[in-house]
Protein backbone atom coordinates (compact mmCIF):
# COMPACT_ATOMS: atom_id res chain seq x y z
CA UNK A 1 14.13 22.55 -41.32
CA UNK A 2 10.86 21.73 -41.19
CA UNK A 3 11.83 17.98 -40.62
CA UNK A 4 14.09 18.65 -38.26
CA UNK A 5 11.35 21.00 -36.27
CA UNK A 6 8.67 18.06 -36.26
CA UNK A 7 11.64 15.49 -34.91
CA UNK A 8 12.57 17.61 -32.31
CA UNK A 9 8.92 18.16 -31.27
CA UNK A 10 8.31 14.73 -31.24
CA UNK A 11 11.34 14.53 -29.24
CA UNK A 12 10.09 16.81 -26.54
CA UNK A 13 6.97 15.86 -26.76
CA UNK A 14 8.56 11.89 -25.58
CA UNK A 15 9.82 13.35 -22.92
CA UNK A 16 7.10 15.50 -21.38
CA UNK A 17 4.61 12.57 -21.58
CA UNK A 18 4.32 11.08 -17.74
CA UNK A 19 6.32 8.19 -16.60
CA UNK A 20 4.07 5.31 -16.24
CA UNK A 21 2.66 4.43 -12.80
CA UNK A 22 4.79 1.91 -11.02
CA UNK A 23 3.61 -1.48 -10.03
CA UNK A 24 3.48 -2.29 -6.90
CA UNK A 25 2.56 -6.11 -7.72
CA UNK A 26 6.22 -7.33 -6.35
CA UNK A 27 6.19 -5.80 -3.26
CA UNK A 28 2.88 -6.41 -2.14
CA UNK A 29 2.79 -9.80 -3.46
CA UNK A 30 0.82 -12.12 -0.84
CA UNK A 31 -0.74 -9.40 0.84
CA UNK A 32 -4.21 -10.24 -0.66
CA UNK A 33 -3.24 -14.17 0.40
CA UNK A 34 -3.66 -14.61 4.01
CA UNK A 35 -1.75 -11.71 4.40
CA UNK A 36 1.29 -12.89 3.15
CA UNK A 37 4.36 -10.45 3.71
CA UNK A 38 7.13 -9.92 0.88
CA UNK A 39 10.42 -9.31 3.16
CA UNK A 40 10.23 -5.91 1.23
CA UNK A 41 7.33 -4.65 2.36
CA UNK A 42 7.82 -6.37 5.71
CA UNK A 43 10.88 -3.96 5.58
CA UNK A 44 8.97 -0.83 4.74
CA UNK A 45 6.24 -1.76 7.47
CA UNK A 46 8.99 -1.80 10.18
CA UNK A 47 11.15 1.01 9.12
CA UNK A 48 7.95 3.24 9.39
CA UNK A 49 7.64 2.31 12.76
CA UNK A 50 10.60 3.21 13.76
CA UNK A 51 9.71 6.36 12.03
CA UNK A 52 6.56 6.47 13.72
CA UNK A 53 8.25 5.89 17.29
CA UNK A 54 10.66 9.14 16.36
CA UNK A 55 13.24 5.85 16.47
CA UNK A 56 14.77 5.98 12.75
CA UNK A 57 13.60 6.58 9.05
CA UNK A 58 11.26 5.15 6.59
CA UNK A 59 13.54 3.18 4.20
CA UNK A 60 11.69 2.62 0.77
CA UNK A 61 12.58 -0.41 -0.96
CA UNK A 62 15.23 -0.30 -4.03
CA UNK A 63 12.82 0.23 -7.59
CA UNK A 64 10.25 2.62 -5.62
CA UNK A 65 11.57 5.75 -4.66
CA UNK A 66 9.76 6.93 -7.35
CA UNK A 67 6.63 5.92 -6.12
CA UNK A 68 6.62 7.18 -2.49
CA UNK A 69 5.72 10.65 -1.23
CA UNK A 70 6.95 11.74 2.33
CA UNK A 71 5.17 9.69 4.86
CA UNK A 72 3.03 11.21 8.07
CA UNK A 73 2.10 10.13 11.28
CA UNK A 74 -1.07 11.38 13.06
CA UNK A 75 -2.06 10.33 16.62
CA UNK A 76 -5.06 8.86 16.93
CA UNK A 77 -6.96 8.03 20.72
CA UNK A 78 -4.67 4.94 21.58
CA UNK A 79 -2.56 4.14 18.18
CA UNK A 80 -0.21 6.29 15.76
CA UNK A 81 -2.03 6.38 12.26
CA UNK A 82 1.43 5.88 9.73
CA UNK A 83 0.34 6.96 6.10
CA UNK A 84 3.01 6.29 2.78
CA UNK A 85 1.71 7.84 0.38
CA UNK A 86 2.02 6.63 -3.24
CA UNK A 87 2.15 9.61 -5.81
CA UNK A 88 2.49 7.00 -8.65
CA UNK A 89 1.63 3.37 -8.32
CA UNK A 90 -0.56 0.90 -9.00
CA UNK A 91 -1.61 -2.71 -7.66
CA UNK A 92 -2.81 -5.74 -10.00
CA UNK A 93 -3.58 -2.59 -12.40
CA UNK A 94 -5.57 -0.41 -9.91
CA UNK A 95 -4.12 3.00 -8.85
CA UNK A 96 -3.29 2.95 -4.86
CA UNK A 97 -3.24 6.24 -2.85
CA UNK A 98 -1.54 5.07 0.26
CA UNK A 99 -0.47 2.33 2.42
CA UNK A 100 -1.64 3.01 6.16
CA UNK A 101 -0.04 1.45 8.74
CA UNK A 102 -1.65 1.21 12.78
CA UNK A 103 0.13 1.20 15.65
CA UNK A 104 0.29 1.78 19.15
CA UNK A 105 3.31 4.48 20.31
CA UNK A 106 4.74 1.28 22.14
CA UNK A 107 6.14 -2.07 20.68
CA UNK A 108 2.71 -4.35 21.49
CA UNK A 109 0.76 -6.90 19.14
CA UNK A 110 -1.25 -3.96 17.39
CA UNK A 111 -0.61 -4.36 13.96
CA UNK A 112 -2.51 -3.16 11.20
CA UNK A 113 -2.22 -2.23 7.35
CA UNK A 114 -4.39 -1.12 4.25
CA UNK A 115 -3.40 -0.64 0.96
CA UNK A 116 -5.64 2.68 -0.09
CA UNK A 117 -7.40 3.44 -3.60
CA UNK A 118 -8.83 6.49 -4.55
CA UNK A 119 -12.39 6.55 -4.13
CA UNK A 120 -12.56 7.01 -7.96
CA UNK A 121 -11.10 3.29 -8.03
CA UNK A 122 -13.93 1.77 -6.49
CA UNK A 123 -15.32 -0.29 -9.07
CA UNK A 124 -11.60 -1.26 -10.81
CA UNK A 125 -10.49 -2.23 -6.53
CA UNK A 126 -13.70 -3.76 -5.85
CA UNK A 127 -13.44 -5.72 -8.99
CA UNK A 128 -9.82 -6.93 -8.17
CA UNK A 129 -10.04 -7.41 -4.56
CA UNK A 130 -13.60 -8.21 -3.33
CA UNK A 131 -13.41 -11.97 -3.86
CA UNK A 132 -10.07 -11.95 -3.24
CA UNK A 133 -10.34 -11.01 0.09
CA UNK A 134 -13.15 -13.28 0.64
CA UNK A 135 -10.87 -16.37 0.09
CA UNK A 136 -7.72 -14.80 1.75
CA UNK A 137 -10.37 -14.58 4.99
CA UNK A 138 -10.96 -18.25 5.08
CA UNK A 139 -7.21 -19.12 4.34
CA UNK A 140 -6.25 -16.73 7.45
CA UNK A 141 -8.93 -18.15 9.73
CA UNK A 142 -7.77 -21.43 9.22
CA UNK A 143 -4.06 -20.30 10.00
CA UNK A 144 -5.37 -18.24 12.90
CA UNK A 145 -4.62 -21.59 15.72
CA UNK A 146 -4.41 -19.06 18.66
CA UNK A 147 -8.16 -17.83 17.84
CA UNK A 148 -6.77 -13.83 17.83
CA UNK A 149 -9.33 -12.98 15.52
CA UNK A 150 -7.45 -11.83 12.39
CA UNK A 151 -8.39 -10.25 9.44
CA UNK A 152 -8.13 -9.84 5.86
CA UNK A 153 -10.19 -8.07 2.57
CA UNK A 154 -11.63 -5.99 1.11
CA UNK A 155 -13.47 -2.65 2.59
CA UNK A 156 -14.92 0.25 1.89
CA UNK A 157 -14.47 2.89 4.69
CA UNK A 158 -16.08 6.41 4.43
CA UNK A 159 -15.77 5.73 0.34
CA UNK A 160 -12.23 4.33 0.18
CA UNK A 161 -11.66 1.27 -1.08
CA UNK A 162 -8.69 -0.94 0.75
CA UNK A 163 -7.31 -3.89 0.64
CA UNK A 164 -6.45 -4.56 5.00
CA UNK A 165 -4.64 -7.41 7.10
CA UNK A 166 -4.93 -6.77 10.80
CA UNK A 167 -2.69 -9.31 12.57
CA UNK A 168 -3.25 -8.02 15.82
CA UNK A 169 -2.45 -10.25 18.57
């Protein structure tokens, strides 16, 4: 009996414990390489725009439901503000928050995301990203022929870390 009581709260115990954090390594893969889109992510990107526009859904790719909360969009002066939250993910082992996406209420060449830590991450995202984004801003300036001005790495706005490509044209 005893046996049996220890087996079956081992048992429960297994499946209380949290799911591990999902990583988000596939689908962001590039991003922190000149901005480099997976067609996945390009996918999510333009499905919450449609959102965004009151023009269709978010559609989260196949493997992360899981990780996705219920994405918001807040005006902001000129530009919609589109935020996915992640409730459980990570990215080359550091926990994200959100991914933000920026733009305008009309189709135009504003275009800009960030891949948000917590601002307990700092060190782990800063430790990942910083000179990561420092080479992905020389490989993008290079690529950048039509002199638009893009940019890529890592930031730390009001204390949050991010990761950010703005493509902007």
């Amino acid at each position: 009996m005893i046996g049996r009581t220890i087996g079956l709260a081992a048992l429960l115990g297994l499946a209380a414990a949290p799911a591990s954090a999902v990583p988000l390594d596939p689908l962001l893969e590039g991003f922190d390489d000149a901005c480099s889109y997976t067609d996945a992510l390009g996918a999510l990107l333009q499905s919450s725009y449609a959102f965004a526009r009151k023009e269709g859904t978010v559609v989260i790719p196949a493997g992360y439901e899981a990780a996705f909360g219920t994405p918001t969009v807040t005006p902001v002066e000129d530009y919609l503000h589109i935020a996915l939250p992640v409730t459980d993910g990570t990215w080359r082992g550091v926990p994200v928050r959100q991914i933000d996406a920026y733009i305008t209420p009309l189709e135009s060449g504003f275009s800009s995301h960030a891949v948000v830590f917590p601002a307990d991450a700092l060190k782990a995202a800063e430790a990942a990203f910083k000179a990561r984004g420092l080479a992905a801003q020389k490989k993008l300036a290079a690529q950048d022929q039509s002199g638009f001005g893009w940019t890529t790495g890592f930031a730390v706005t009001n204390g949050e870390p991010s990761y950010q490509c703005d493509l902007s044209t």
